[in-house]
N, C-alpha and C. Protein backbone atom coordinates (compact mmCIF):
# COMPACT_ATOMS: atom_id res chain seq x y z
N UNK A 1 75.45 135.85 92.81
CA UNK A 1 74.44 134.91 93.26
C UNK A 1 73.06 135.58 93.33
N UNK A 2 73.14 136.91 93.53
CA UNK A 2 71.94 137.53 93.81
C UNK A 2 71.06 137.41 92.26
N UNK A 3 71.78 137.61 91.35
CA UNK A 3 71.19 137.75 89.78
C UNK A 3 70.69 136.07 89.48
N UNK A 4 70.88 135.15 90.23
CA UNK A 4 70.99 133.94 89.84
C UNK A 4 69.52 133.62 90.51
N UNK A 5 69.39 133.92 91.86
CA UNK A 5 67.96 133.86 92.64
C UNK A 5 67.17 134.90 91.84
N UNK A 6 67.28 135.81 91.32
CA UNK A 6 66.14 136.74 90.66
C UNK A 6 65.72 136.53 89.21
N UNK A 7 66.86 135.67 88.70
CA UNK A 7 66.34 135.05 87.53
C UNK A 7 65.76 133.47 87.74
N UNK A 8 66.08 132.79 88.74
CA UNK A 8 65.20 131.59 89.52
C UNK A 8 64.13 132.04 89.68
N UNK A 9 63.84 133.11 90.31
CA UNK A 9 62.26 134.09 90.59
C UNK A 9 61.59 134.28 89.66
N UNK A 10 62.20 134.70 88.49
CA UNK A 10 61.27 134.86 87.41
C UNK A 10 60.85 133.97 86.42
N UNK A 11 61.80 132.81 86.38
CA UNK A 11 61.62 131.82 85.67
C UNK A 11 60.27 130.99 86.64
N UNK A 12 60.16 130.98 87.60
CA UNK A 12 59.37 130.28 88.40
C UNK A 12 57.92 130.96 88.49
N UNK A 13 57.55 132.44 87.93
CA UNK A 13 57.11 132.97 88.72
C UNK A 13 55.59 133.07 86.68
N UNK A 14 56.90 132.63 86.15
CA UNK A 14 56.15 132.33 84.59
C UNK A 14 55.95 130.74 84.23
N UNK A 15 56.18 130.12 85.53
CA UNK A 15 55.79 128.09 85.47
C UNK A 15 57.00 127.37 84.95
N UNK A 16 58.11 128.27 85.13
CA UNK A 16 59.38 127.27 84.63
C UNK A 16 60.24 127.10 85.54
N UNK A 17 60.61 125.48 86.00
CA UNK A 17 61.57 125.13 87.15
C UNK A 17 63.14 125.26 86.54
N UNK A 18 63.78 125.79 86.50
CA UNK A 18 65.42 125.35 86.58
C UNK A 18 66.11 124.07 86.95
N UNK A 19 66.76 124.08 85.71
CA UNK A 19 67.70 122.96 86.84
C UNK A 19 68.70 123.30 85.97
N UNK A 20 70.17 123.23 86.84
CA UNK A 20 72.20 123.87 86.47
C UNK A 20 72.40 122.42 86.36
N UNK A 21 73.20 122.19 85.24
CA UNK A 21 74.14 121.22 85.35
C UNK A 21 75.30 121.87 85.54
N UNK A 22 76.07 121.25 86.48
CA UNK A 22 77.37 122.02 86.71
C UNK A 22 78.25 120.88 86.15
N UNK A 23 79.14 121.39 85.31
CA UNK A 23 80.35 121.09 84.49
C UNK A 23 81.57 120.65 85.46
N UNK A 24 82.25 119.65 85.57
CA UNK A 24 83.15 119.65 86.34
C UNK A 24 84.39 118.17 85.70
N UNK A 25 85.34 119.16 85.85
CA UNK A 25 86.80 118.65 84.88
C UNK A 25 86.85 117.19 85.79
N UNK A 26 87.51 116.75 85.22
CA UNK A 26 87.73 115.22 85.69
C UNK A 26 88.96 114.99 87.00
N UNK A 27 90.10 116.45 86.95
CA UNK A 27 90.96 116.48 87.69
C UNK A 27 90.53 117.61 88.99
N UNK A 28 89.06 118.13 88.94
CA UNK A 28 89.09 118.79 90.21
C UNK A 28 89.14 118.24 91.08
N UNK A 29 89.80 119.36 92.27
CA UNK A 29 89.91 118.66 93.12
C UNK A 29 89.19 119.34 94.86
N UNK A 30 88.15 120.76 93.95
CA UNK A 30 87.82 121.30 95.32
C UNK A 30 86.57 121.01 95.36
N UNK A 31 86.31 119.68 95.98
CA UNK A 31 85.06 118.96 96.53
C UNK A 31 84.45 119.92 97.19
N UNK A 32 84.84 120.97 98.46
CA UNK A 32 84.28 121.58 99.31
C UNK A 32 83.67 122.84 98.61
N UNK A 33 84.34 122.92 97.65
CA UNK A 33 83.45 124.42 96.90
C UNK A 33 82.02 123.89 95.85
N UNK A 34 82.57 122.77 95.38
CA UNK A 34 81.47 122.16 94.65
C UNK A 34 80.22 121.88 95.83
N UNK A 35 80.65 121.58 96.89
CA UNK A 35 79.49 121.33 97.69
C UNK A 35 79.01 122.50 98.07
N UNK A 36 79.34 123.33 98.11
CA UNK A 36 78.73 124.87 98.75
C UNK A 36 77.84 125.46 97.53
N UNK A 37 78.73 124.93 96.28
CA UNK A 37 77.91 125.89 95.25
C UNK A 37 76.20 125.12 94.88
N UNK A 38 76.54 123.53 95.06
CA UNK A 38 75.43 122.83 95.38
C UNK A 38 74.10 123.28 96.29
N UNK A 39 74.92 123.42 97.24
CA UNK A 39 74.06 124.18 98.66
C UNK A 39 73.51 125.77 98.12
N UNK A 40 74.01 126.45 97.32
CA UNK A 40 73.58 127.84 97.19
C UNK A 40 72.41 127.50 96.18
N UNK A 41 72.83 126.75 95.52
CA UNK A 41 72.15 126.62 93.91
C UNK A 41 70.40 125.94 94.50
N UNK A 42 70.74 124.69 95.60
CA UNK A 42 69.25 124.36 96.10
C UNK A 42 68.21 125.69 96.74
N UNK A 43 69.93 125.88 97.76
CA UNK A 43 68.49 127.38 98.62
C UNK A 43 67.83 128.35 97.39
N UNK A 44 68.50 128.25 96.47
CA UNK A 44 68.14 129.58 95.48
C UNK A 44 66.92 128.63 94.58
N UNK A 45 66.56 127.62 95.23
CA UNK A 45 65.36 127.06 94.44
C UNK A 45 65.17 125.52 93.25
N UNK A 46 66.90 125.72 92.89
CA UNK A 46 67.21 125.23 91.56
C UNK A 46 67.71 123.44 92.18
N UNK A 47 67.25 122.87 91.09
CA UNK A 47 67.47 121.51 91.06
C UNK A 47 69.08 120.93 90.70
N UNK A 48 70.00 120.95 91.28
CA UNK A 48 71.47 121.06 90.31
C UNK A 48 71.59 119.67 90.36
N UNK A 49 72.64 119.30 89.01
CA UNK A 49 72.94 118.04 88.92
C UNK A 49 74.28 118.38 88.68
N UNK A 50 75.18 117.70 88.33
CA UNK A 50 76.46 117.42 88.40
C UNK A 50 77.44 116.38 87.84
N UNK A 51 77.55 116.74 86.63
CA UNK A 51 78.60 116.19 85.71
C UNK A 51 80.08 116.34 85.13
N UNK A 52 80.57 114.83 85.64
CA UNK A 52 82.19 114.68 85.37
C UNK A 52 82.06 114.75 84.01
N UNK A 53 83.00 115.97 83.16
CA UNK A 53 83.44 115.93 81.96
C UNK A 53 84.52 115.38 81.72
N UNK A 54 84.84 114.01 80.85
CA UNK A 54 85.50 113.58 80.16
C UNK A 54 85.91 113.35 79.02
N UNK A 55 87.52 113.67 78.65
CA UNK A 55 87.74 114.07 77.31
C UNK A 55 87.64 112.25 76.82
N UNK A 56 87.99 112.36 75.53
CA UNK A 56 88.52 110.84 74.72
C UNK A 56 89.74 110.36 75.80
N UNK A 57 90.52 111.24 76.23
CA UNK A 57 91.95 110.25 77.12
C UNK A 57 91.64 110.10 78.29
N UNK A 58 90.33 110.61 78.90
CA UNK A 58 90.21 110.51 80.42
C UNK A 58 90.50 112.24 80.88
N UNK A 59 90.67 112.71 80.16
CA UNK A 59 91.05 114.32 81.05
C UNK A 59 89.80 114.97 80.55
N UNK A 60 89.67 116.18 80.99
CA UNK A 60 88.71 116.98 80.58
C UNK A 60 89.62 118.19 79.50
N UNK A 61 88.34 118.51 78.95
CA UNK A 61 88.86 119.57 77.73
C UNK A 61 87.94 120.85 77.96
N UNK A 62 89.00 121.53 77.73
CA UNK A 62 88.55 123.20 78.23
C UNK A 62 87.49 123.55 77.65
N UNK A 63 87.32 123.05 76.52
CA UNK A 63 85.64 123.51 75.91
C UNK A 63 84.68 123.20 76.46
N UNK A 64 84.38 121.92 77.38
CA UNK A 64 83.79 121.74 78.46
C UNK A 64 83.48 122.24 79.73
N UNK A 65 83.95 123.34 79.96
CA UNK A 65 84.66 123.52 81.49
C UNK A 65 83.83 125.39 80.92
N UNK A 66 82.38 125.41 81.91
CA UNK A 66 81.60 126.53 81.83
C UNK A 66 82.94 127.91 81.86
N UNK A 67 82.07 129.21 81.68
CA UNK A 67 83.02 129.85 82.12
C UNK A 67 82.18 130.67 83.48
N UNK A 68 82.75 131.29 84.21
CA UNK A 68 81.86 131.77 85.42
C UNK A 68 80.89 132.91 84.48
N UNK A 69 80.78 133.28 83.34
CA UNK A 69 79.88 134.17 82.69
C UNK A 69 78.54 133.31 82.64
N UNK A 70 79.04 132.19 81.53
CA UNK A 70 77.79 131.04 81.70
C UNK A 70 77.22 130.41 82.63
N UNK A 71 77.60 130.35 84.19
CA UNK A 71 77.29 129.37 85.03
C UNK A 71 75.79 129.92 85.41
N UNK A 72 75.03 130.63 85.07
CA UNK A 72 73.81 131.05 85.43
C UNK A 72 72.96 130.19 84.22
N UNK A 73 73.65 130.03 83.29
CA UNK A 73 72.61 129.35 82.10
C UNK A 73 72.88 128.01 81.96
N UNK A 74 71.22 127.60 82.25
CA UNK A 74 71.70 125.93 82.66
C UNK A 74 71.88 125.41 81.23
N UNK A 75 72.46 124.58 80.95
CA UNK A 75 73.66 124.06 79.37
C UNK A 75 73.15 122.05 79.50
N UNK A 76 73.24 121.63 78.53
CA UNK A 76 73.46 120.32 78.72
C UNK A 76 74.27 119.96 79.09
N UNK A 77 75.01 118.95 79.52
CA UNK A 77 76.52 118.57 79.38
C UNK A 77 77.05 117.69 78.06
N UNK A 78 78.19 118.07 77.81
CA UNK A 78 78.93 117.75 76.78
C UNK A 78 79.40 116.18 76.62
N UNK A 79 78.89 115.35 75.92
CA UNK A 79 78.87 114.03 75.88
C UNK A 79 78.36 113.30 74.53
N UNK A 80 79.07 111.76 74.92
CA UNK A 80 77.97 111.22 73.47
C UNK A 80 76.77 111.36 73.49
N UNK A 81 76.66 111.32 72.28
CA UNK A 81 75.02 112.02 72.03
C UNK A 81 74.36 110.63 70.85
N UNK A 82 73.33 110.63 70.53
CA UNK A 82 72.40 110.06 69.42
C UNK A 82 71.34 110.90 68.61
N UNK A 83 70.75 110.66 67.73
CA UNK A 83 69.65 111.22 67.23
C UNK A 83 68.45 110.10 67.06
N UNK A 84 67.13 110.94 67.76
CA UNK A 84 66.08 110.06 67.57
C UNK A 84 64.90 111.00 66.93
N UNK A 85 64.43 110.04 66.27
CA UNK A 85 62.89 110.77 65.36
C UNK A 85 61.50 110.38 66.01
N UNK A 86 60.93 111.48 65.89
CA UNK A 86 59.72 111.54 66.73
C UNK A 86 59.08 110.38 65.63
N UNK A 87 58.18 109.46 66.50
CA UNK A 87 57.52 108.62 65.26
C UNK A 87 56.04 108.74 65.70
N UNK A 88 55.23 109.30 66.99
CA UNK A 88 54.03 110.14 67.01
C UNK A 88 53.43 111.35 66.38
N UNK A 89 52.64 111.08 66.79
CA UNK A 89 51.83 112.75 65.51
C UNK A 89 52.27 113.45 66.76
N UNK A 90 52.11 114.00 67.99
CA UNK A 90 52.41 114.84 68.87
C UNK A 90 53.57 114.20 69.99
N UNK A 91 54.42 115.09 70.48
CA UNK A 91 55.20 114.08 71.60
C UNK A 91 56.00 116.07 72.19
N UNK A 92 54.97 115.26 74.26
CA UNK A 92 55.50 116.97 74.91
C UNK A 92 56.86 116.78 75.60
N UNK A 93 57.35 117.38 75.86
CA UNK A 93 58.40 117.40 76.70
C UNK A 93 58.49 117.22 78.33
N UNK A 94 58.88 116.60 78.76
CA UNK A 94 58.87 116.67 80.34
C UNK A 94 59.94 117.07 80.81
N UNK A 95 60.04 117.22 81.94
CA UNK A 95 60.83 117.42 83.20
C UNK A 95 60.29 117.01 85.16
N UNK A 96 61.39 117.08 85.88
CA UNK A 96 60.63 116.57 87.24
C UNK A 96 61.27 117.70 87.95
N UNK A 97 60.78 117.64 89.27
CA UNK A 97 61.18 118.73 90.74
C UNK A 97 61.14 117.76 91.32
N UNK A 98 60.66 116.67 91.32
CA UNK A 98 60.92 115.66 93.09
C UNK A 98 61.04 114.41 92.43
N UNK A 99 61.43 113.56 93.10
CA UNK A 99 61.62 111.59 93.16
C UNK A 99 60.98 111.01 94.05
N UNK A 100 60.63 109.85 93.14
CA UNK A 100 59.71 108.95 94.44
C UNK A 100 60.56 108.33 95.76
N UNK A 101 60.09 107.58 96.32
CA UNK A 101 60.70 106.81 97.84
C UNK A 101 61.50 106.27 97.40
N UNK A 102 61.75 105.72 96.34
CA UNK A 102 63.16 105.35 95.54
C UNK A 102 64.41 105.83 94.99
N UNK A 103 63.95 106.90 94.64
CA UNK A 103 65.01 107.95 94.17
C UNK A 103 64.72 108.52 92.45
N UNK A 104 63.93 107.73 92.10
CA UNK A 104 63.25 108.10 90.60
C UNK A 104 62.90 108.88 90.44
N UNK A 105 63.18 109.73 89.03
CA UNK A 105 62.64 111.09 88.94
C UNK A 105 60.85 110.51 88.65
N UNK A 106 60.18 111.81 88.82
CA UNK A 106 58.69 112.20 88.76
C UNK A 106 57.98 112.98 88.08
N UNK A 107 58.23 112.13 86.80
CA UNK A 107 58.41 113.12 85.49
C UNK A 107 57.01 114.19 85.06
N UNK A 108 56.59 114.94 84.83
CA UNK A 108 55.49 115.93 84.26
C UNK A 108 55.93 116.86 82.87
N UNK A 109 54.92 116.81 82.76
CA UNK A 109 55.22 117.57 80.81
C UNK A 109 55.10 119.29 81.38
N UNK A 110 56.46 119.45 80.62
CA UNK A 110 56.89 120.85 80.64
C UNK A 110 55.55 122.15 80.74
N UNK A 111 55.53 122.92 81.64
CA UNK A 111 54.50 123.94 81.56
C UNK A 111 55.14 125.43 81.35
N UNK A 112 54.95 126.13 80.25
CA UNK A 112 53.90 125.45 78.65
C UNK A 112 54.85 124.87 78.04
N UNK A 113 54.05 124.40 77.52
CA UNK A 113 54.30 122.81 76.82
C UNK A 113 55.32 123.01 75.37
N UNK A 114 56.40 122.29 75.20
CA UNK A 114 57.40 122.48 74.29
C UNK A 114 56.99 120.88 73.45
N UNK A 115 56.93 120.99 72.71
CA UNK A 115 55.96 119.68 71.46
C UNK A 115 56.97 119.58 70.12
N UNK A 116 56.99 118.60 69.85
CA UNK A 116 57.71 118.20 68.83
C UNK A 116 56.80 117.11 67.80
N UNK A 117 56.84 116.88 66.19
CA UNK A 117 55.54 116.30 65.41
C UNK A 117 56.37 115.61 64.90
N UNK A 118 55.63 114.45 64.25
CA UNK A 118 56.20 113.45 63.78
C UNK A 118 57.34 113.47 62.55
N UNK A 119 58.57 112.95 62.75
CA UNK A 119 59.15 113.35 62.01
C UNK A 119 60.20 114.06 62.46
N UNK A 120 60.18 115.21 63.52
CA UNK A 120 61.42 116.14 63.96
C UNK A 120 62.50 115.20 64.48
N UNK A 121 63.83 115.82 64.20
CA UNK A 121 64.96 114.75 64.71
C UNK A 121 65.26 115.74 66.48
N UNK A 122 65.49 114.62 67.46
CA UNK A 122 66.44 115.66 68.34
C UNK A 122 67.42 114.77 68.91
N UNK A 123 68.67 115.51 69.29
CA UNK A 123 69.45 114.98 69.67
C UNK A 123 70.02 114.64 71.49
N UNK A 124 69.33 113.46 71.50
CA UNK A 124 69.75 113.00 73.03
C UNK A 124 70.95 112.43 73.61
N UNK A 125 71.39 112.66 75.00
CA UNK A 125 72.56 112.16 75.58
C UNK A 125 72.34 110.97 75.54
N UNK A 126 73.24 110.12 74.73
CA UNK A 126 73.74 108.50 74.82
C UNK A 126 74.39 107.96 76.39
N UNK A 127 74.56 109.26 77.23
CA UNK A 127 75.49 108.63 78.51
C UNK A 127 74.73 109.45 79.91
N UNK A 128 73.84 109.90 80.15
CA UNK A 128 73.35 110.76 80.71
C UNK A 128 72.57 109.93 82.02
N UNK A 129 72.89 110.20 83.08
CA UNK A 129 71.95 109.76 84.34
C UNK A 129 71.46 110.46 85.24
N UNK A 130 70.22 110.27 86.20
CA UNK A 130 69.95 111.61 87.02
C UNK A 130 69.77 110.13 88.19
N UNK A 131 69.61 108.98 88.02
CA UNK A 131 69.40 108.22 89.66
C UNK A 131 70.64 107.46 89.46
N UNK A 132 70.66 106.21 90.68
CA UNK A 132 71.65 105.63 90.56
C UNK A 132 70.83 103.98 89.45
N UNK A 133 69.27 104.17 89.64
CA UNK A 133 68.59 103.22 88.82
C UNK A 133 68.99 103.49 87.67
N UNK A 134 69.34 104.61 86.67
CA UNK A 134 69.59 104.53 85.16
C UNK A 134 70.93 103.53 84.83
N UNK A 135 70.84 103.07 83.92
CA UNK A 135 72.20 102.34 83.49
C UNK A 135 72.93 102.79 82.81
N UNK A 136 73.07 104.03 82.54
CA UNK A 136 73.73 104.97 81.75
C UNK A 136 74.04 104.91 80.54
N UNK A 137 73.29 104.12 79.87
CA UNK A 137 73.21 104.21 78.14
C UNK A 137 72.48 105.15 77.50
N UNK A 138 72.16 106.56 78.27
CA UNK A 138 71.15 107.42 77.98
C UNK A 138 69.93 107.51 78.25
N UNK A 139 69.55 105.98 79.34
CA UNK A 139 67.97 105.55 79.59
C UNK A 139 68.09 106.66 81.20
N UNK A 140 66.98 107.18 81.11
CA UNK A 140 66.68 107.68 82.60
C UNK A 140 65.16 107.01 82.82
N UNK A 141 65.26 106.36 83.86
CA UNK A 141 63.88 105.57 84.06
C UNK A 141 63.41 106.30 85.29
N UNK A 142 62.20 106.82 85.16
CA UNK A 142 61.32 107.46 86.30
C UNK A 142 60.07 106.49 86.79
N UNK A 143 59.66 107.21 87.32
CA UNK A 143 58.63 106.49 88.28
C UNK A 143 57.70 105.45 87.44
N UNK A 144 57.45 104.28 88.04
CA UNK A 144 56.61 103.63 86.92
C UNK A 144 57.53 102.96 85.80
N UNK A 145 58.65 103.05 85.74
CA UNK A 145 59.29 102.74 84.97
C UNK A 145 59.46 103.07 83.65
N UNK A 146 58.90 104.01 83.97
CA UNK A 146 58.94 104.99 82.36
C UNK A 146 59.92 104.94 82.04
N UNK A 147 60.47 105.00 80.28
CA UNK A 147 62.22 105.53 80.32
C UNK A 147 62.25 106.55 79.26
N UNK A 148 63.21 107.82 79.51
CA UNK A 148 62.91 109.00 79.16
C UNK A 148 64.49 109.00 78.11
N UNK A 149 64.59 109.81 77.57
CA UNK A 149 66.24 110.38 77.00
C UNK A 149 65.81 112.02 77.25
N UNK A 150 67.39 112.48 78.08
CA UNK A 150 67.66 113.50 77.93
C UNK A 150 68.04 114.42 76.45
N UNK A 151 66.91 115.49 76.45
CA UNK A 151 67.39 116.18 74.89
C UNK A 151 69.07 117.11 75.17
N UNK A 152 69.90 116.40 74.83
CA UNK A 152 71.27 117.35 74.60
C UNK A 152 71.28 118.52 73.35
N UNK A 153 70.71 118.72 72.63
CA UNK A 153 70.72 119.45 71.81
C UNK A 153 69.48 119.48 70.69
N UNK A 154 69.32 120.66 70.51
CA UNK A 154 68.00 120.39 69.08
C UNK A 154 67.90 122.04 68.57
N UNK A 155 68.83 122.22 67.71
CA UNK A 155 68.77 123.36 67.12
C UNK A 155 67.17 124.00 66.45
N UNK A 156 66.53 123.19 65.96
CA UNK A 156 65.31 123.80 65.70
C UNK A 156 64.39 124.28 66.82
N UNK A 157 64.74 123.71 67.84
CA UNK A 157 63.63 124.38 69.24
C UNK A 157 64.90 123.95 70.51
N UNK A 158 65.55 125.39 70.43
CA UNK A 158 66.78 125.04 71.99
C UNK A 158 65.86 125.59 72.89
N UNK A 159 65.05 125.50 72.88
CA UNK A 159 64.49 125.61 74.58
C UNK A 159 64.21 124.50 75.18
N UNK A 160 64.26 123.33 74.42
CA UNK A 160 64.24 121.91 75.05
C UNK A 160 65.34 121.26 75.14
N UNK A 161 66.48 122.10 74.88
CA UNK A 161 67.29 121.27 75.66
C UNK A 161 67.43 121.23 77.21
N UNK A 162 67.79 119.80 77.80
CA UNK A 162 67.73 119.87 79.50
C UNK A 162 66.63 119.45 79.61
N UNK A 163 65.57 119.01 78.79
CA UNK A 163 64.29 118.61 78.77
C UNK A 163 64.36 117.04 78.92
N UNK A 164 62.67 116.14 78.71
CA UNK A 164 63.36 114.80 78.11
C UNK A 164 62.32 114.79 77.68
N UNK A 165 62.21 113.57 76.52
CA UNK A 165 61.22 112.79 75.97
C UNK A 165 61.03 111.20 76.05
N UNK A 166 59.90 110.89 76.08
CA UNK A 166 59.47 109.28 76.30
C UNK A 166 60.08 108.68 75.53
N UNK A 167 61.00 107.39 75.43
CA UNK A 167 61.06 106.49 74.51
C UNK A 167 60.41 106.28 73.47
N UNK A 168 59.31 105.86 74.15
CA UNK A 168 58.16 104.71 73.29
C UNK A 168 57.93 106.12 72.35
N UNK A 169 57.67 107.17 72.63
CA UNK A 169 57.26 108.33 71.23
C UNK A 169 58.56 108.79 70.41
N UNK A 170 60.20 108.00 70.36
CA UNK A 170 60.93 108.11 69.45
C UNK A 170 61.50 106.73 69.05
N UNK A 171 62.27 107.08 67.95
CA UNK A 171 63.10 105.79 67.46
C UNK A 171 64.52 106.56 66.94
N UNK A 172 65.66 105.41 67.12
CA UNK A 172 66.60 105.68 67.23
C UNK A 172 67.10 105.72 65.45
N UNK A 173 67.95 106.89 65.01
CA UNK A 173 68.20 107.03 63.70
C UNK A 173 69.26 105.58 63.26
């Protein structure tokens, strides 16, 4: 845990917030450790979210399921996904640290700024939610009613994954 707060420190200390998705099988069953690791992961700074992995039958599949080596590197979670094309000449990346009086994230463009040009494909979670307002078709709606997609993957620039981008600046392939 100690390596986990000193790399929170440094990521913070160069304008980048963290946030863990923690991986979690569909048959766990130790609620009380998941809540503690929750509790360590906030004091240590970090924003954690928390996703049930589900296989095609309802179980989870071991390829899903972090290993305690990885649990320091925050990962997307493993899910349907889509591909959308940037259809702006510029489009930045955001992320949030707080929610409004509602519970909506409070979205701000990534500092420094991760940019994608018209034309790049990336690949967003089709099932992905961070309030209980998203409807889980991959829409995360923040403040204002913005609606964002989480980037699950984008091999040409993986530092945005865990990121999101605006709707209105993609279209769906």
């Amino acid at each position: 845990m100690d390596n986990l707060k000193s790399l929170v420190q440094q990521l913070k200390a160069i304008g980048i917030t963290p946030q863990v998705n923690i991986a979690i099988p569909v048959d766990q069953k130790d609620i009380e450790g998941i809540k503690a690791l929750r509790t360590q992961l906030i004091q240590a700074g970090i924003t954690p979210q928390v996703h049930i992995n589900l296989g095609l039958s309802g179980a989870a599949t071991s390829d899903t399921q972090p290993s305690p080596e990885d649990s320091q590197v925050p990962e997307a979670p493993k899910g349907a996904t889509f591909t959308v094309i940037v259809k702006d000449d510029k489009l930045n990346c955001f992320t949030f640290t707080k929610r409004d009086g509602a519970g909506k994230p409070i979205f701000i463009i990534r500092e420094p700024r991760i940019q994608f040009f018209n034309g790049d494909r990336i690949t967003v979670s089709a099932d992905h939610k961070d309030s209980d307002k998203d409807p889980g078709d991959g829409t995360v709606i923040g403040t204002g009613g913005i609606r964002f997609y989480f980037i699950a993957d984008c091999p040409s620039k993986p530092e945005a994954v865990g990121l999101y981008v605006r709707q209105v600046e993609v279209e769906r392939v």
